[in-house]
PDB file of N, CA and C in Angstrom:
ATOM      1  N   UNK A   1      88.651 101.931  92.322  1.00  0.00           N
ATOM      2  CA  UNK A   1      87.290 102.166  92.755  1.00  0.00           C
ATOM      3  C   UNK A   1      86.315 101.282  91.985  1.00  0.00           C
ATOM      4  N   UNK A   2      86.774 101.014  90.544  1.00  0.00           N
ATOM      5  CA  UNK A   2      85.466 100.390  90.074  1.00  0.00           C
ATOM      6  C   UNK A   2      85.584  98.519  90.527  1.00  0.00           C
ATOM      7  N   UNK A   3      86.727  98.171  90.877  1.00  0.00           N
ATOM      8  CA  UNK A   3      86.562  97.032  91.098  1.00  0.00           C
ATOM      9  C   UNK A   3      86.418  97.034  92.432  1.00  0.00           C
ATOM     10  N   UNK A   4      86.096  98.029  93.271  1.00  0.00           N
ATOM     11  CA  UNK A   4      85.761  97.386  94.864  1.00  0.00           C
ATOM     12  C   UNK A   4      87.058  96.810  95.510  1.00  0.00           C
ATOM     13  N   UNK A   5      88.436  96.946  94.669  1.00  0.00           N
ATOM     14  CA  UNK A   5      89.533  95.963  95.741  1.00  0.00           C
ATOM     15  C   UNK A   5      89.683  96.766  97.055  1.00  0.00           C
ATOM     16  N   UNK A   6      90.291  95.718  98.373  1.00  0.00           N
ATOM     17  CA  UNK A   6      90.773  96.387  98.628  1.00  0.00           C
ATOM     18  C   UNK A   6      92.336  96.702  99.035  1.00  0.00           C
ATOM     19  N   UNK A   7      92.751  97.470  99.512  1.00  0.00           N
ATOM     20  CA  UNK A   7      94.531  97.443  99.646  1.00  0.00           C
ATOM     21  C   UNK A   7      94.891  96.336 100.311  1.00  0.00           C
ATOM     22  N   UNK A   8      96.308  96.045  99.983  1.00  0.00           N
ATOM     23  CA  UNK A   8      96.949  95.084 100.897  1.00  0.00           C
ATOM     24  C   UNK A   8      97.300  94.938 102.443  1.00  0.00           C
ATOM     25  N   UNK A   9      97.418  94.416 102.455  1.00  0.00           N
ATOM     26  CA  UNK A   9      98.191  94.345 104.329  1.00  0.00           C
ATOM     27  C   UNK A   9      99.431  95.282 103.977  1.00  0.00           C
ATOM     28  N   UNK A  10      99.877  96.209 105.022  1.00  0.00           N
ATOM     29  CA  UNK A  10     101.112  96.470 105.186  1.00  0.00           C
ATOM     30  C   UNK A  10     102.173  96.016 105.011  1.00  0.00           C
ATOM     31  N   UNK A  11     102.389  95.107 105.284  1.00  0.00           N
ATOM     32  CA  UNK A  11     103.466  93.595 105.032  1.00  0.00           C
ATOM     33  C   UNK A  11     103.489  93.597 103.621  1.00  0.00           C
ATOM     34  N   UNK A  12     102.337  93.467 102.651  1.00  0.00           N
ATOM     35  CA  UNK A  12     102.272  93.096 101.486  1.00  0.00           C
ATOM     36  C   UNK A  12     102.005  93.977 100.212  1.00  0.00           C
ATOM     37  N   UNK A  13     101.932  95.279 101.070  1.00  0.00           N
ATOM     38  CA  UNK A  13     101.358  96.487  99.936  1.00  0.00           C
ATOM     39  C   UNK A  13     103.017  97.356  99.657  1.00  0.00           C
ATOM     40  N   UNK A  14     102.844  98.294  98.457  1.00  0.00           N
ATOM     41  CA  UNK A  14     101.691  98.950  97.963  1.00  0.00           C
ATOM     42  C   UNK A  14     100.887  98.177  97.113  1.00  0.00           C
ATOM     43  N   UNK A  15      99.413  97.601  97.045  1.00  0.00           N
ATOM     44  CA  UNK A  15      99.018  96.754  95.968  1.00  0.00           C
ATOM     45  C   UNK A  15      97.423  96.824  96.703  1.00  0.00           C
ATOM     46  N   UNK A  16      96.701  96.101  95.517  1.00  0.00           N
ATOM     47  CA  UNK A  16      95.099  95.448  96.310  1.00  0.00           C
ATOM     48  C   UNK A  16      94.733  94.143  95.808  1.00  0.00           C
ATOM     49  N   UNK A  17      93.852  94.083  96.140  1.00  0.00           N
ATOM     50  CA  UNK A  17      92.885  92.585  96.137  1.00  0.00           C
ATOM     51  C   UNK A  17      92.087  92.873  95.631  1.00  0.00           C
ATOM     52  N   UNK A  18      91.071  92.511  94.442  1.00  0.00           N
ATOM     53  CA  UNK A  18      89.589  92.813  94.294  1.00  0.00           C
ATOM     54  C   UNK A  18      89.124  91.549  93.492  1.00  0.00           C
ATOM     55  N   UNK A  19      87.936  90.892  92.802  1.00  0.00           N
ATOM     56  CA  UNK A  19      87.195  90.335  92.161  1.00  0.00           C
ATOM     57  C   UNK A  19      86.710  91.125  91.021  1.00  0.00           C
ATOM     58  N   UNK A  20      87.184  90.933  89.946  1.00  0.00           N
ATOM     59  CA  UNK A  20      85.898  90.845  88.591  1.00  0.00           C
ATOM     60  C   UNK A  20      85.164  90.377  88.041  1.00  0.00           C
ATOM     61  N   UNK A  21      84.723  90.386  86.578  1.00  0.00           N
ATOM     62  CA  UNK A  21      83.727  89.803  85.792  1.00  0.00           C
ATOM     63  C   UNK A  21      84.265  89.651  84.392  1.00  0.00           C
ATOM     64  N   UNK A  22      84.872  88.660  83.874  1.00  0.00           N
ATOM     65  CA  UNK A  22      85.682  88.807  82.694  1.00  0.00           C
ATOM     66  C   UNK A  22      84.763  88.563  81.566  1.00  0.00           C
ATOM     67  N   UNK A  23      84.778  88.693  80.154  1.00  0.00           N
ATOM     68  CA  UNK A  23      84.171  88.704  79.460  1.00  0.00           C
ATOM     69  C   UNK A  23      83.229  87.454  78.952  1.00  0.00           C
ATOM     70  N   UNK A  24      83.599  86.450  79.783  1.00  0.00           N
ATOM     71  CA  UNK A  24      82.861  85.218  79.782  1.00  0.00           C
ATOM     72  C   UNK A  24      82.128  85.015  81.086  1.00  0.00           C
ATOM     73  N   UNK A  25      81.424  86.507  81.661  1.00  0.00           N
ATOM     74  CA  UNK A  25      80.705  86.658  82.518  1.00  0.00           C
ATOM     75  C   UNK A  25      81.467  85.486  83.804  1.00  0.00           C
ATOM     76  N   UNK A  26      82.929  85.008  84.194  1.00  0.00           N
ATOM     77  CA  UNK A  26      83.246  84.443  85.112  1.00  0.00           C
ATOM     78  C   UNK A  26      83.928  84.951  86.188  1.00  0.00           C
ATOM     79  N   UNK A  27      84.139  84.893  86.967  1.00  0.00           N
ATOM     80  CA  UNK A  27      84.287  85.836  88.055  1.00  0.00           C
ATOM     81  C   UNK A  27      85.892  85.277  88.437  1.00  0.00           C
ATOM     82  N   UNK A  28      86.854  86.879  88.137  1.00  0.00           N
ATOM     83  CA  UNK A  28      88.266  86.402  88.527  1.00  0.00           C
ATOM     84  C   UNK A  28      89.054  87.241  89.511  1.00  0.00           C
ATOM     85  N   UNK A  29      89.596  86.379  90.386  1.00  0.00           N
ATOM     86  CA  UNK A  29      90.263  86.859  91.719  1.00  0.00           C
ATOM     87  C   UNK A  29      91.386  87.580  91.296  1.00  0.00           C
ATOM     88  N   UNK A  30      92.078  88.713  91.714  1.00  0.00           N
ATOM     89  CA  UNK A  30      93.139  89.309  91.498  1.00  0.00           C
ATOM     90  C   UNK A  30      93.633  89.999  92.092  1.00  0.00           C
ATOM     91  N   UNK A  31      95.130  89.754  92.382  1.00  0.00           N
ATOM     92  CA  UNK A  31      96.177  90.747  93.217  1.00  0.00           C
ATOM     93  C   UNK A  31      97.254  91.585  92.313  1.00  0.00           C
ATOM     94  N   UNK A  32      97.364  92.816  92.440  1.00  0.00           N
ATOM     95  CA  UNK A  32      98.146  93.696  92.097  1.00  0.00           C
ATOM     96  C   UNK A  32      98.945  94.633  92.771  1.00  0.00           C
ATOM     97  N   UNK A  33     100.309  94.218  92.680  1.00  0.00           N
ATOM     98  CA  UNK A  33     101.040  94.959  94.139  1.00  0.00           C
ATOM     99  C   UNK A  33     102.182  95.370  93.361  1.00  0.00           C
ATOM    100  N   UNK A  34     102.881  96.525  93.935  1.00  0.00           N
ATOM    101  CA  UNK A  34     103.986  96.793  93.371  1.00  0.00           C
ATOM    102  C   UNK A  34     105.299  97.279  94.200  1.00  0.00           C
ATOM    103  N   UNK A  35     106.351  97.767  93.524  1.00  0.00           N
ATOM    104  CA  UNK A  35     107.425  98.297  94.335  1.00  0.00           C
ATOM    105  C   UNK A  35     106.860  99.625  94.618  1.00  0.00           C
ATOM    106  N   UNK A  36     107.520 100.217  95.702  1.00  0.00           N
ATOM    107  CA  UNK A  36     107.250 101.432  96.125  1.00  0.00           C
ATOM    108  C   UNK A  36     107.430 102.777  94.801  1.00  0.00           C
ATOM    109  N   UNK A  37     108.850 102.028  94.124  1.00  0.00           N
ATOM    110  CA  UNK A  37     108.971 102.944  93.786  1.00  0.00           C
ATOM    111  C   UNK A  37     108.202 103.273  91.939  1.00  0.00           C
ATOM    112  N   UNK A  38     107.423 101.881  92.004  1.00  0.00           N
ATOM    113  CA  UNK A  38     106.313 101.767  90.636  1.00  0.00           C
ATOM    114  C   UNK A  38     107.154 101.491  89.790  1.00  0.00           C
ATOM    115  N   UNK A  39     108.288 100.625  89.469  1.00  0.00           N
ATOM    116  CA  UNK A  39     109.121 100.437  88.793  1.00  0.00           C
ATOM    117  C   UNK A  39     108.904  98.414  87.689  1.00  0.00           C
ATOM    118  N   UNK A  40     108.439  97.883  89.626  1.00  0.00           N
ATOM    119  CA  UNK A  40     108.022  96.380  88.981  1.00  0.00           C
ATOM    120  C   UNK A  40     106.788  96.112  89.666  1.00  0.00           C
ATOM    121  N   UNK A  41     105.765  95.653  88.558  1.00  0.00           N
ATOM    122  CA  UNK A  41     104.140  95.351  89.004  1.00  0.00           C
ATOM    123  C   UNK A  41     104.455  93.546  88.873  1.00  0.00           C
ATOM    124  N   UNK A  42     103.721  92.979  90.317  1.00  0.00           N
ATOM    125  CA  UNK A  42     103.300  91.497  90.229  1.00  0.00           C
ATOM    126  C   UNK A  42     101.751  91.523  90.105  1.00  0.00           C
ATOM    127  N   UNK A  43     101.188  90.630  89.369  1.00  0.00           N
ATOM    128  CA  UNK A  43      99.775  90.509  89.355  1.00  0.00           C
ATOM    129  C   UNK A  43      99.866  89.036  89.392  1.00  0.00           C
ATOM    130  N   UNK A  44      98.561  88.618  90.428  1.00  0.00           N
ATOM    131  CA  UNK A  44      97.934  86.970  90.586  1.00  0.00           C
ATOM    132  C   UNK A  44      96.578  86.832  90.028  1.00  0.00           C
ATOM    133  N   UNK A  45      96.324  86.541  89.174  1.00  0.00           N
ATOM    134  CA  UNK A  45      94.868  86.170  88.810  1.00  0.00           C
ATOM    135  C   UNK A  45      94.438  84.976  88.559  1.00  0.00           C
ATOM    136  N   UNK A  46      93.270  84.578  89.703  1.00  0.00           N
ATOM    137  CA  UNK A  46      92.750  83.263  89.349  1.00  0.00           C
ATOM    138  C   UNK A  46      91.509  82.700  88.718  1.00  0.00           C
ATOM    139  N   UNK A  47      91.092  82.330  87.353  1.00  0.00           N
ATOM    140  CA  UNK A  47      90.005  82.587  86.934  1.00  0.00           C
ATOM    141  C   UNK A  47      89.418  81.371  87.040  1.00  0.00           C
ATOM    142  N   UNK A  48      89.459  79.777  87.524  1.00  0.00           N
ATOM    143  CA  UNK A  48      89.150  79.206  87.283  1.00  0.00           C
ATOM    144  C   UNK A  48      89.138  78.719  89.013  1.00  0.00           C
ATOM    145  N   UNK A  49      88.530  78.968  90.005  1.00  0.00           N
ATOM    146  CA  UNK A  49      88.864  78.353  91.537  1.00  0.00           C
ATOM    147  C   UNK A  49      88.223  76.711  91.959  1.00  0.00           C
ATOM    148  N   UNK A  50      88.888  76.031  92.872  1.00  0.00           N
ATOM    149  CA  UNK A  50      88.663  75.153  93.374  1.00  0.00           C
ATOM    150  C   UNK A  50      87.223  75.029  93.813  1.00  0.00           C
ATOM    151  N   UNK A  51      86.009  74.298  93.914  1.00  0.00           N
ATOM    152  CA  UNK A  51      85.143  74.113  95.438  1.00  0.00           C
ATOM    153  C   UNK A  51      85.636  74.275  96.253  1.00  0.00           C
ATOM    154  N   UNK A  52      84.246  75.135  96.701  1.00  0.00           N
ATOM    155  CA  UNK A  52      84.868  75.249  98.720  1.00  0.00           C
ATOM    156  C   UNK A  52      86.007  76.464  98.510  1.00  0.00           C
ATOM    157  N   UNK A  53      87.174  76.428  97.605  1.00  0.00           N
ATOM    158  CA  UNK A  53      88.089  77.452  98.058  1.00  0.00           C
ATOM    159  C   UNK A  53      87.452  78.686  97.969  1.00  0.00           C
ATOM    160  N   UNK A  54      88.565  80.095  98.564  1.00  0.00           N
ATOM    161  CA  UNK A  54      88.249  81.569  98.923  1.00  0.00           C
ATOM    162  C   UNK A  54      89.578  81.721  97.920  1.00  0.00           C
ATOM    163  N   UNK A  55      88.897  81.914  96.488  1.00  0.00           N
ATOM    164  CA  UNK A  55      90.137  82.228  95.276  1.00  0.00           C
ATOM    165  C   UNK A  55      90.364  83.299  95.580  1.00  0.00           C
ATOM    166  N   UNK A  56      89.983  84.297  96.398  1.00  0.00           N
ATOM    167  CA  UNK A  56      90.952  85.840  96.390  1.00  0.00           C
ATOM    168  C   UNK A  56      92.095  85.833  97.335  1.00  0.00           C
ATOM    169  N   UNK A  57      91.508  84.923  98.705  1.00  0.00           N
ATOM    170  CA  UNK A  57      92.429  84.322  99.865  1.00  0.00           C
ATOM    171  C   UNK A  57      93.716  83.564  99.084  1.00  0.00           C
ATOM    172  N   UNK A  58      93.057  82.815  98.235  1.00  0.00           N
ATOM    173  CA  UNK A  58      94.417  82.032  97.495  1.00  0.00           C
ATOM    174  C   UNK A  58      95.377  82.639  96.714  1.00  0.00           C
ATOM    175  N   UNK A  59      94.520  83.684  96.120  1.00  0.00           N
ATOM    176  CA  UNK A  59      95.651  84.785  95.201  1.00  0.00           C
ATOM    177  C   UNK A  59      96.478  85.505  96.084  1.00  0.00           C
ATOM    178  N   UNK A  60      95.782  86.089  97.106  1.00  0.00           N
ATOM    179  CA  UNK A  60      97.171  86.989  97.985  1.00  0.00           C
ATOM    180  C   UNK A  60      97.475  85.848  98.821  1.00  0.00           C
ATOM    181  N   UNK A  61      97.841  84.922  99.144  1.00  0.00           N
ATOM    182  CA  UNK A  61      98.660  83.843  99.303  1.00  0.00           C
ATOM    183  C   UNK A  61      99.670  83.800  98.589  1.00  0.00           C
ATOM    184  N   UNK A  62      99.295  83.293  96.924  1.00  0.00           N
ATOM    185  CA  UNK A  62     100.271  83.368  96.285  1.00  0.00           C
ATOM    186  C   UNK A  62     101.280  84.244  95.813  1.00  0.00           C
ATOM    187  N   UNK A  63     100.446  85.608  96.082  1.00  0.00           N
ATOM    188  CA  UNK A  63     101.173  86.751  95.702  1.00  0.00           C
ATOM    189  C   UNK A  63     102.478  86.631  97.223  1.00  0.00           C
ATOM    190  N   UNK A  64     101.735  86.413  98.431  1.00  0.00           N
ATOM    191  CA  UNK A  64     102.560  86.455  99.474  1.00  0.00           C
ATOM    192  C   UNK A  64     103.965  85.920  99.196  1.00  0.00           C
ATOM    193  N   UNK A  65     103.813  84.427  98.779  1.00  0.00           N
ATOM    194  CA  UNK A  65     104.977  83.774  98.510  1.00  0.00           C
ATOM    195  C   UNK A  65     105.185  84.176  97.484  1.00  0.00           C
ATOM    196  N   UNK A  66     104.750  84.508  96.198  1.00  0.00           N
ATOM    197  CA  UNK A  66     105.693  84.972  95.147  1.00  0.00           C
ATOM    198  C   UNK A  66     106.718  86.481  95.629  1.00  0.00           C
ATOM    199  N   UNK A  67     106.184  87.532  96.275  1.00  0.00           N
ATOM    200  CA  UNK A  67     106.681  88.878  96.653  1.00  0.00           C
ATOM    201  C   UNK A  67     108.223  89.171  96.999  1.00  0.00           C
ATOM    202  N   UNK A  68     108.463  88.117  98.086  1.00  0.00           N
ATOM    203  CA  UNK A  68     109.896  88.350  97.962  1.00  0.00           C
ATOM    204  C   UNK A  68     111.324  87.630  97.131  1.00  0.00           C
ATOM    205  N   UNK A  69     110.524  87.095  96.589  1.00  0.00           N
ATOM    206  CA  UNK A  69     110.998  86.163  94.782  1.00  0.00           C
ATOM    207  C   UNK A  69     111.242  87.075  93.942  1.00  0.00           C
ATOM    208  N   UNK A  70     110.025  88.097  93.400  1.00  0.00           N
ATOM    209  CA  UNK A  70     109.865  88.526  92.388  1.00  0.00           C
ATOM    210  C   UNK A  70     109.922  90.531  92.510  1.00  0.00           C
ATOM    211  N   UNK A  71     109.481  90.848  93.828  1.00  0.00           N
ATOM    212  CA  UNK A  71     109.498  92.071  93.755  1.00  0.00           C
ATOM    213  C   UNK A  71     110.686  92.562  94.580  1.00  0.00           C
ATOM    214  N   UNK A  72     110.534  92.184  95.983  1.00  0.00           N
ATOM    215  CA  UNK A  72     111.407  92.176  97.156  1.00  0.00           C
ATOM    216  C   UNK A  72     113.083  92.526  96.425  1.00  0.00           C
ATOM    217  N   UNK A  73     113.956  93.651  96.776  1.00  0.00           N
ATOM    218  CA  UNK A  73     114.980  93.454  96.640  1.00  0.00           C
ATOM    219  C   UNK A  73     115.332  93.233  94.705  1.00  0.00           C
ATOM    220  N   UNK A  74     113.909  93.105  94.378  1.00  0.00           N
ATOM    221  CA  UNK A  74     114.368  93.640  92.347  1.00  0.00           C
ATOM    222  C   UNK A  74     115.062  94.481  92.154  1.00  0.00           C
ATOM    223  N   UNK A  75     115.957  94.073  90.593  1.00  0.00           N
ATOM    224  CA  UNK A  75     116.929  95.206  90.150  1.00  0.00           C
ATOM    225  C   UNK A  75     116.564  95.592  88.993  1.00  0.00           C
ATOM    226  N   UNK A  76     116.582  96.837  88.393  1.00  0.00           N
ATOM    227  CA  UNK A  76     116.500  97.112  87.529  1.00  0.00           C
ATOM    228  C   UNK A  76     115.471  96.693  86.726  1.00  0.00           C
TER     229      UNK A  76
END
């Protein structure tokens, strides 16, 4: 609630999306998604974005392609 994210796509949840304010007053994009069963957390955070880019668009991107790498099918 306090960061305003919001949930993922179906495809890509349980997890959300939101924007902060890090202590160098800069504003950082972030995805946090996990296994169902809360066992392994992926987080994407981008604090430093391109011009022109949509750094939160780019984080659940990356989270997209990282997901079935890193969470998808994890053991233990």
């Amino acid at each position: 609630m306090s960061t305003q994210g919001n949930d993922l796509p179906d495809d890509l949840g349980p997890g959300f999306a939101a924007r902060r304010t890090n202590a160098q007053d800069e504003t950082v994009s972030f995805v946090y998604g996990w296994t169902p069963d809360y066992k392994r957390l992926l987080t994407v955070n981008i604090y430093t974005s391109a011009p022109g880019r949509d750094s939160l668009a780019d984080a659940t991107e990356f989270f997209r392609q990282l997901k079935p790498l890193l969470l998808d099918g994890a053991t233990g």
